[in-house]
Protein backbone atom coordinates (compact mmCIF):
# COMPACT_ATOMS: atom_id res chain seq x y z
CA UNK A 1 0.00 0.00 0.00
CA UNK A 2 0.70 3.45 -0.63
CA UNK A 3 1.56 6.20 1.63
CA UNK A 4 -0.74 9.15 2.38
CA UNK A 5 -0.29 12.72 3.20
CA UNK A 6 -2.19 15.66 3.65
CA UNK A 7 -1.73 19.17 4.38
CA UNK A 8 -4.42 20.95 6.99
CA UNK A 9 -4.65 24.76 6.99
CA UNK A 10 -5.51 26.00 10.28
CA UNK A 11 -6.44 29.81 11.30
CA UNK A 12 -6.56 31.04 14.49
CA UNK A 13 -9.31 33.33 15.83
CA UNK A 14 -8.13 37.48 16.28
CA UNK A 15 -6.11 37.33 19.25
CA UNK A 16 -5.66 33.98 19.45
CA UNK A 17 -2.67 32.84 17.74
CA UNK A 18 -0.56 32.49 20.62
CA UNK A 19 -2.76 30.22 22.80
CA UNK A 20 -3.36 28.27 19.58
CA UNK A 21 0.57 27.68 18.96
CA UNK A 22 0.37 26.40 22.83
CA UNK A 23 -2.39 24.04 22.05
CA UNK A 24 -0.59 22.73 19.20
CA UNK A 25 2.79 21.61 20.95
CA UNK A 26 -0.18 19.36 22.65
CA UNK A 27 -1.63 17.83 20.00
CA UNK A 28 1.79 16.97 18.21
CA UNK A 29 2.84 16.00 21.68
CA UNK A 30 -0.20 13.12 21.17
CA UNK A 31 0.33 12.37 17.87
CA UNK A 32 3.04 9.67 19.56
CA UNK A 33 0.07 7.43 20.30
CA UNK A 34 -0.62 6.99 16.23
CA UNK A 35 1.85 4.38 15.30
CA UNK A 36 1.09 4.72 11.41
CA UNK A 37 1.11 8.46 11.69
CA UNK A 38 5.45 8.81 10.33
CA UNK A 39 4.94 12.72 10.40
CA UNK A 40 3.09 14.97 11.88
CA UNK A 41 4.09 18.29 12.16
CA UNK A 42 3.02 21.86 12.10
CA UNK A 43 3.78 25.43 10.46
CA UNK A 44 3.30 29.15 11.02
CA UNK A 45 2.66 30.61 7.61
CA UNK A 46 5.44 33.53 7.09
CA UNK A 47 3.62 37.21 6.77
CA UNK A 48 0.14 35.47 7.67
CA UNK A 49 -0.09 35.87 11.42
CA UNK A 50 -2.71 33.08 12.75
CA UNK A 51 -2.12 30.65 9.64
CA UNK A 52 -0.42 27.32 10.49
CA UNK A 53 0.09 24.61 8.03
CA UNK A 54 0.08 21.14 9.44
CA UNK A 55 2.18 18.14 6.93
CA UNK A 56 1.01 14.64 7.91
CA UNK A 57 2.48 11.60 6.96
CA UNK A 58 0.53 8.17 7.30
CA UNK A 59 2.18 4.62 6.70
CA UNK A 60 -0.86 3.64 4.50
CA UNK A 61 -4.92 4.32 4.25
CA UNK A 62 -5.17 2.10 7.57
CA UNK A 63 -3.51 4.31 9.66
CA UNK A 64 -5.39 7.45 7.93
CA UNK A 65 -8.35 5.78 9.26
CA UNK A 66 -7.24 5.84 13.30
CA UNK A 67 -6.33 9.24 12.85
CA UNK A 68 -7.99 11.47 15.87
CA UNK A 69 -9.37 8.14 17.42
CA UNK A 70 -6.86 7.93 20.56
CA UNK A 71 -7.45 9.44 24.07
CA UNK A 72 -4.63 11.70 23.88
CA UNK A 73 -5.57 12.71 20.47
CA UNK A 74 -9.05 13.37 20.69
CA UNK A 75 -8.59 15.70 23.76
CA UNK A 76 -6.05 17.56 22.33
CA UNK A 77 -7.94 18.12 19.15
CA UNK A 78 -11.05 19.06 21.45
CA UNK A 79 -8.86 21.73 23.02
CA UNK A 80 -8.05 23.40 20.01
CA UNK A 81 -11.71 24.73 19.18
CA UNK A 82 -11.67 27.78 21.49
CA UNK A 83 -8.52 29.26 19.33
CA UNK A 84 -9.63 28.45 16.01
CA UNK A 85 -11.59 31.21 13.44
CA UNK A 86 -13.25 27.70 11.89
CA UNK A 87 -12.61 24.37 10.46
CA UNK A 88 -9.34 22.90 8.80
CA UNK A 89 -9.28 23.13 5.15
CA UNK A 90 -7.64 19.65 4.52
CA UNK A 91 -6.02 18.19 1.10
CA UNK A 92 -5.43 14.92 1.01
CA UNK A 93 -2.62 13.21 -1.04
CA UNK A 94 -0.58 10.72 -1.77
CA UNK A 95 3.25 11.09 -2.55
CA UNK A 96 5.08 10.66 -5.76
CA UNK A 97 8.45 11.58 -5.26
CA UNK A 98 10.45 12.92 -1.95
CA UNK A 99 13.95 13.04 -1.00
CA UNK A 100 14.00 10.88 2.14
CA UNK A 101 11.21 9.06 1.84
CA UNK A 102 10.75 5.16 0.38
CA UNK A 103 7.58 6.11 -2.05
């Protein structure tokens, strides 16, 4: 099977960027319970204040579907909601070619 990726935009509500950029070390932070999840990580968007970028990384479309399923996960995605201006735009994908990575 093929790997999976997506990219998530996230904005943060007026004021709230910096409480959202705390929330976020949590949810990366609980991330470590996905096994299939290889990367996970998260962006401020340069000259866009409040606009992170998250790249995620699964093993295959099994571990896509665990995604947000774990204790530690869904909490820390439940604590995110107060900082937010709305929902993730997500785009999912599927790699073709990466330095670094067995496609």
């Amino acid at each position: 099977m093929s790997k999976i990726s997506a990219i998530a935009r996230l904005t943060a509500r007026d004021g709230k960027a910096a409480e959202l950029e705390a929330a976020l070390h949590d949810l990366i932070a609980a991330a470590e319970e996905e096994e299939g999840l290889e990367v996970y990580s998260v962006h401020a968007v340069d000259d866009s204040e409040g606009q992170y970028l998250f790249f995620e990384l699964y093993r295959d479309a099994e571990a896509t579907k665990v995604h947000g399923k774990g204790e530690r996960m869904r909490a820390a995605m439940g604590a995110l909601g107060p900082f937010l201006a709305g929902r993730a735009e997500v785009t999912r994908m599927h790699p073709v070619a990466a330095k670094g990575l067995d496609v």
